[in-house]
C-alpha atoms as a PDB file:
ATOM      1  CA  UNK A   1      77.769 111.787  27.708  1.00  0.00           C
ATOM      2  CA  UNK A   2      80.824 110.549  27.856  1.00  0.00           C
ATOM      3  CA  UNK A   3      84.670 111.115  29.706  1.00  0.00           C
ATOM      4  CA  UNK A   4      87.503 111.922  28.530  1.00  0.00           C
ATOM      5  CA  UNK A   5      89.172 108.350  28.891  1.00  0.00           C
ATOM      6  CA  UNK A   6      85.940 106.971  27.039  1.00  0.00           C
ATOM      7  CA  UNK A   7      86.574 109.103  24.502  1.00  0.00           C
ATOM      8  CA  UNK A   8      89.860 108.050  24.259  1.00  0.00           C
ATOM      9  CA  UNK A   9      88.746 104.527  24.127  1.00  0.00           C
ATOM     10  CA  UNK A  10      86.217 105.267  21.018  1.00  0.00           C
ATOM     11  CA  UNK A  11      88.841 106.912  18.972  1.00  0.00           C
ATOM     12  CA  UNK A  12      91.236 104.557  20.072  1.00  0.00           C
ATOM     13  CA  UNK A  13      93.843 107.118  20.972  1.00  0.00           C
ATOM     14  CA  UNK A  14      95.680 107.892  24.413  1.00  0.00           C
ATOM     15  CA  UNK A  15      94.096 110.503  26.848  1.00  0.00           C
ATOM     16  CA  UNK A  16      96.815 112.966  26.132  1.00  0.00           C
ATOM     17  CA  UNK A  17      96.073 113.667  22.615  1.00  0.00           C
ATOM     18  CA  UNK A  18      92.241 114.358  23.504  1.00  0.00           C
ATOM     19  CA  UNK A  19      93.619 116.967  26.263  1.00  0.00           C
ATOM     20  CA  UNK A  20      95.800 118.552  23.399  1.00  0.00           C
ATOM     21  CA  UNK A  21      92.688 118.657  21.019  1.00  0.00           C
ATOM     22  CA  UNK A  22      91.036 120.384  24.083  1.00  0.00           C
ATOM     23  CA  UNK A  23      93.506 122.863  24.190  1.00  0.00           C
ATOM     24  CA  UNK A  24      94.330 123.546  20.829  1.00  0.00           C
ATOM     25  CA  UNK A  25      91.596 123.673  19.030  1.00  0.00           C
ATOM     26  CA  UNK A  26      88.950 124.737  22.464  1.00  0.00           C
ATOM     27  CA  UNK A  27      86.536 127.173  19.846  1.00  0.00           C
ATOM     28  CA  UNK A  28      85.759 124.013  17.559  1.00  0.00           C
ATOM     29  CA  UNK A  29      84.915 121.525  20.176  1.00  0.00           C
ATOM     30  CA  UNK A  30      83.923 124.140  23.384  1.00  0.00           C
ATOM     31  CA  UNK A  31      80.191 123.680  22.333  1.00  0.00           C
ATOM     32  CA  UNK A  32      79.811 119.901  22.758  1.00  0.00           C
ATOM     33  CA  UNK A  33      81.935 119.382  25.996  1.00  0.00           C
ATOM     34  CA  UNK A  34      79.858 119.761  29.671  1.00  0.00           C
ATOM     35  CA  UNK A  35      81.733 120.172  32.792  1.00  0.00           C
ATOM     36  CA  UNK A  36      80.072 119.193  36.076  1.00  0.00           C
ATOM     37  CA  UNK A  37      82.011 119.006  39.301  1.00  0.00           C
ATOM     38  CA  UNK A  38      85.301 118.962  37.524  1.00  0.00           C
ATOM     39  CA  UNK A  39      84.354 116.223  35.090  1.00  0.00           C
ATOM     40  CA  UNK A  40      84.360 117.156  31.326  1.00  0.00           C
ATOM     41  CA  UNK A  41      81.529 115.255  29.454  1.00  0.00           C
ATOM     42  CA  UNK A  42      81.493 115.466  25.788  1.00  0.00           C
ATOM     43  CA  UNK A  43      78.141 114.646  24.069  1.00  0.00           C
ATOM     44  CA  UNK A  44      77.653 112.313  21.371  1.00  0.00           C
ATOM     45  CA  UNK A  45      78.370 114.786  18.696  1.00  0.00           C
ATOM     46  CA  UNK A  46      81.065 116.124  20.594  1.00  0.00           C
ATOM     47  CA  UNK A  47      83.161 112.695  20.366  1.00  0.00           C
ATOM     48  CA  UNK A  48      82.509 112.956  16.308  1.00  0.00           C
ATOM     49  CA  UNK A  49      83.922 116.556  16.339  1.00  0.00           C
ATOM     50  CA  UNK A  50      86.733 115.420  18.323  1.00  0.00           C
ATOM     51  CA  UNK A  51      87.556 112.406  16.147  1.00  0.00           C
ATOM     52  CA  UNK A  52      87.360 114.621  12.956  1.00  0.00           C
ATOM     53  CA  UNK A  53      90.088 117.079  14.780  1.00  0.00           C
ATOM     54  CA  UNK A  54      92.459 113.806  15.633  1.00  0.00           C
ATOM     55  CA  UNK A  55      91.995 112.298  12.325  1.00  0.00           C
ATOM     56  CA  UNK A  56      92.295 115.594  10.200  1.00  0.00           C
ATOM     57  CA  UNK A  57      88.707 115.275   9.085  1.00  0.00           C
ATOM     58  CA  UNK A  58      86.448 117.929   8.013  1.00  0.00           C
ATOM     59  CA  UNK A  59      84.560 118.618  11.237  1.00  0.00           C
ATOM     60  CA  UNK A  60      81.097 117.810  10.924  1.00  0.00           C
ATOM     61  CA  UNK A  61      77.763 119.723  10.939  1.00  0.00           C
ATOM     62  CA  UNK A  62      75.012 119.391  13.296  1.00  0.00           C
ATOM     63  CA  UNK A  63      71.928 118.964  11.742  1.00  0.00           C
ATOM     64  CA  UNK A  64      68.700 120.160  13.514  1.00  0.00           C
ATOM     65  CA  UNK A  65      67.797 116.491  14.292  1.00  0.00           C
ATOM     66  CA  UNK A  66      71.105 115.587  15.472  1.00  0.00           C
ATOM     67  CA  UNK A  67      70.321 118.198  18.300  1.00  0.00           C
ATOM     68  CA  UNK A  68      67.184 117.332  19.067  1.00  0.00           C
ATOM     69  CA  UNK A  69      68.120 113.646  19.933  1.00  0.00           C
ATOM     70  CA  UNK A  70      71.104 114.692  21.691  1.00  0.00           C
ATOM     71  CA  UNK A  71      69.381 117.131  24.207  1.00  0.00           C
ATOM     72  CA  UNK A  72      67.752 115.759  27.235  1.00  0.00           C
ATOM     73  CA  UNK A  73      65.041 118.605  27.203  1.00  0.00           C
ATOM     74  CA  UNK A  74      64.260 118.394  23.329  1.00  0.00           C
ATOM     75  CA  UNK A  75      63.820 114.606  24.306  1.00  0.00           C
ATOM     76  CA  UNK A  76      61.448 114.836  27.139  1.00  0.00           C
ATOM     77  CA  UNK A  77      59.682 117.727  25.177  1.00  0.00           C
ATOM     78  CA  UNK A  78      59.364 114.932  22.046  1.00  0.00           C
ATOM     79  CA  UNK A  79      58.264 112.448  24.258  1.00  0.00           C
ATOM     80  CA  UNK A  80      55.417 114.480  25.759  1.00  0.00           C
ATOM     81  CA  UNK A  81      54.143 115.222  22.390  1.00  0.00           C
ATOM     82  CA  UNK A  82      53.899 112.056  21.707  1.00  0.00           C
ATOM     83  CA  UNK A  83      51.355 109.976  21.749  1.00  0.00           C
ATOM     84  CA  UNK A  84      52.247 107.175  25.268  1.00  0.00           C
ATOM     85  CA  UNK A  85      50.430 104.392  23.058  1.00  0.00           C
ATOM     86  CA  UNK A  86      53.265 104.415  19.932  1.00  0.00           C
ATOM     87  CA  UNK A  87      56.372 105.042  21.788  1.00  0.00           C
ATOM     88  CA  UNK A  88      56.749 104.804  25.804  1.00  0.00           C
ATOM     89  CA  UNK A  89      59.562 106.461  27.721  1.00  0.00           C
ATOM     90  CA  UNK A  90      61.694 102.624  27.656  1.00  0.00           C
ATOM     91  CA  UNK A  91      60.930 102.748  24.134  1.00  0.00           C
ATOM     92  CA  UNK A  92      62.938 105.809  23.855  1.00  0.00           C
ATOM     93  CA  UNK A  93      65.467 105.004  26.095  1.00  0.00           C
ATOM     94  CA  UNK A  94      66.089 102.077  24.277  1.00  0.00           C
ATOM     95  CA  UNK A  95      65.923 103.585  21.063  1.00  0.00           C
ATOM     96  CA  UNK A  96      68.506 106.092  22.486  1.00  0.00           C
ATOM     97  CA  UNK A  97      70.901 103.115  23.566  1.00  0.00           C
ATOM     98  CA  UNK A  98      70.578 101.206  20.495  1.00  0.00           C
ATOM     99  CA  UNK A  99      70.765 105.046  18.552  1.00  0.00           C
ATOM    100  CA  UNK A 100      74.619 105.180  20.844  1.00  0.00           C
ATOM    101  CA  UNK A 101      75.946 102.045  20.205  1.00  0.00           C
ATOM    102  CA  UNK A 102      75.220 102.166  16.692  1.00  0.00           C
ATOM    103  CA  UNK A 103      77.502 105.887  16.656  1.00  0.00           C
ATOM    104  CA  UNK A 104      79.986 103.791  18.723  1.00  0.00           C
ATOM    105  CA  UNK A 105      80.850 101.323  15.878  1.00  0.00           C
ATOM    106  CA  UNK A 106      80.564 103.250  13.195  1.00  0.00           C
ATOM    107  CA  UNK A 107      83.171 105.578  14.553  1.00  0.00           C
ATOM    108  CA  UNK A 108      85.550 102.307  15.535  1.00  0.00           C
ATOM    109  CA  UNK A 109      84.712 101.685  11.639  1.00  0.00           C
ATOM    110  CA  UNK A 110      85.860 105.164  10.827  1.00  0.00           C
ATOM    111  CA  UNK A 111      88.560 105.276  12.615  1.00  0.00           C
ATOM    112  CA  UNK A 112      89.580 101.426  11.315  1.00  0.00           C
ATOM    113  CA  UNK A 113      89.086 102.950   7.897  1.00  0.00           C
ATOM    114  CA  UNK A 114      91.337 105.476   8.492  1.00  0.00           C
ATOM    115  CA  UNK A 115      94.117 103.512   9.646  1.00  0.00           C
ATOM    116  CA  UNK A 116      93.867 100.900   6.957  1.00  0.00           C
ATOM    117  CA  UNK A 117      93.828 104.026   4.295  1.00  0.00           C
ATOM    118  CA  UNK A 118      97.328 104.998   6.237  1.00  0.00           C
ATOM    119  CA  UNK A 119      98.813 102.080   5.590  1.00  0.00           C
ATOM    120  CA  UNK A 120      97.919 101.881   2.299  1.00  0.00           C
ATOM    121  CA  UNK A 121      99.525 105.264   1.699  1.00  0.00           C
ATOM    122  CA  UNK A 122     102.859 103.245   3.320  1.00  0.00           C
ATOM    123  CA  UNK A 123     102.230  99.963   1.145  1.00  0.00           C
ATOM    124  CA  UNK A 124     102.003 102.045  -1.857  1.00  0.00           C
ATOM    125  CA  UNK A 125     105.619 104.011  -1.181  1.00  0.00           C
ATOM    126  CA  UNK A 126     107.208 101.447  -0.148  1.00  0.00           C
ATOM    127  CA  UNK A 127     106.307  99.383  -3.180  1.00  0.00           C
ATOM    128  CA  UNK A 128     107.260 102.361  -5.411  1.00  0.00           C
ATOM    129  CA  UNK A 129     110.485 102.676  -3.976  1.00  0.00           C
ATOM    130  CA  UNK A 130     111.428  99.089  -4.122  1.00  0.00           C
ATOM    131  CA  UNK A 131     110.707  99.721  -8.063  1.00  0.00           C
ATOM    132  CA  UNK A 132     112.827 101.731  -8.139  1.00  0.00           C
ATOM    133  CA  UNK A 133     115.711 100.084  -6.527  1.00  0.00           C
ATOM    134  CA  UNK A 134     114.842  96.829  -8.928  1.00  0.00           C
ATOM    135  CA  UNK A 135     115.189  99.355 -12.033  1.00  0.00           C
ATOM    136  CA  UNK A 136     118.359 100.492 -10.529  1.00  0.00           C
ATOM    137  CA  UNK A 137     119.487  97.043 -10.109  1.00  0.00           C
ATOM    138  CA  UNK A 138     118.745  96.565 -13.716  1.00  0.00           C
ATOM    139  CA  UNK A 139     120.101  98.855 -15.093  1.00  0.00           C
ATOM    140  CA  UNK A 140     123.453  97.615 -13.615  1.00  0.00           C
ATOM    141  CA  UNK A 141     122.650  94.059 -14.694  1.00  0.00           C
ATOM    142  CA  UNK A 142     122.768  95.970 -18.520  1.00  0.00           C
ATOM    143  CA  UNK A 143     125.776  97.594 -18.059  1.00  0.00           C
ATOM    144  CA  UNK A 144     127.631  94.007 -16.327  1.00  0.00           C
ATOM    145  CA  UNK A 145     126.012  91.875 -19.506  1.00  0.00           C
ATOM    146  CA  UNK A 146     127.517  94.695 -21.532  1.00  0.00           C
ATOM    147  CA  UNK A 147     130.516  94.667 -20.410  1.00  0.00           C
ATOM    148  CA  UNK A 148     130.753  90.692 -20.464  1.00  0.00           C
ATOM    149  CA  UNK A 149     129.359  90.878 -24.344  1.00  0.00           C
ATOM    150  CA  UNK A 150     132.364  93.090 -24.729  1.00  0.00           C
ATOM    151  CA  UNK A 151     134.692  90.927 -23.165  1.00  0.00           C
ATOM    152  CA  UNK A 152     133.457  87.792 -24.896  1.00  0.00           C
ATOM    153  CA  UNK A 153     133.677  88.806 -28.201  1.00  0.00           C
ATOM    154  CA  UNK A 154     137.090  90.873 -27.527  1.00  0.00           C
ATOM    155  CA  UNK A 155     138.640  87.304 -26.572  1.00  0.00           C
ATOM    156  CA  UNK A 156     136.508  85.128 -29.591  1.00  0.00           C
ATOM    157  CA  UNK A 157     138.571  88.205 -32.081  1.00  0.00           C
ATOM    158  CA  UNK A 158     141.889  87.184 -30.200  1.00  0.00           C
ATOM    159  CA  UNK A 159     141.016  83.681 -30.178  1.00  0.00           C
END
């Protein structure tokens, strides 16, 4: 679970703009947020909605497993059902830590990805438009060597 200002920290993105995806879009991202004592918690999958809804993204789906991992109860349900020789309750909880900071960086490699492909986007009009002002430019140089041509032989028929 994690706070607002962590969340703001994964997606690399000031607190404000989470509190405006809370408010503007509340149906889409209601479901993975918790609120205890005043604190709202968003759950793993919660942070990836909330990244898809800052980055424009389509929002993603939970998947039956996705749920199961992410819910305490599911987990301690799994864990009784299992067998205490294969996997022991650190075993899990490690599993689960490792399972987090593996989400954490790929969504810092998401969100990287994302801003690299924006500045592409920049690199690419800029670059056009800077054609353009060097076809522009040449077509002036045409019209100046032109015009010189014209001059040139003008003075060699006088001359």
């Amino acid at each position: 679970m994690y706070k607002i200002g962590e969340v703001a920290n994964l997606l690399n993105v000031e607190k404000v703009v989470i509190f405006e995806k809370l408010i503007s879009k509340s149906k889409d991202i209601e479901a993975h947020i918790v609120k205890e004592k005043g604190i709202t918690y968003f759950t793993d999958f919660g942070v990836e909605v909330m990244n898809a809804l800052i980055y424009g993204l389509p929002i993603p789906e939970e998947t039956k497993k996705e749920l199961i991992l992410e819910s305490t109860v599911a987990t301690e349900d799994l864990k009784d059902e299992l067998d205490e020789d294969y996997i022991s309750s650190e075993d899990i909880k490690r599993i689960n830590e490792e399972r987090a900071r593996i989400k954490k960086e790929i969504m810092v490699c998401r969100n990287n990805l994302i801003a690299i492909d924006g500045q592409h986007v920049q690199l690419d009009e800029a670059l056009k438009h800077y054609q353009e002002m060097i076809k522009e430019d040449l077509d002036w140089i045409r019209i100046a060597e032109g015009k010189l041509t014209y001059r040139l032989n003008h003075l060699d028929a006088k001359g």
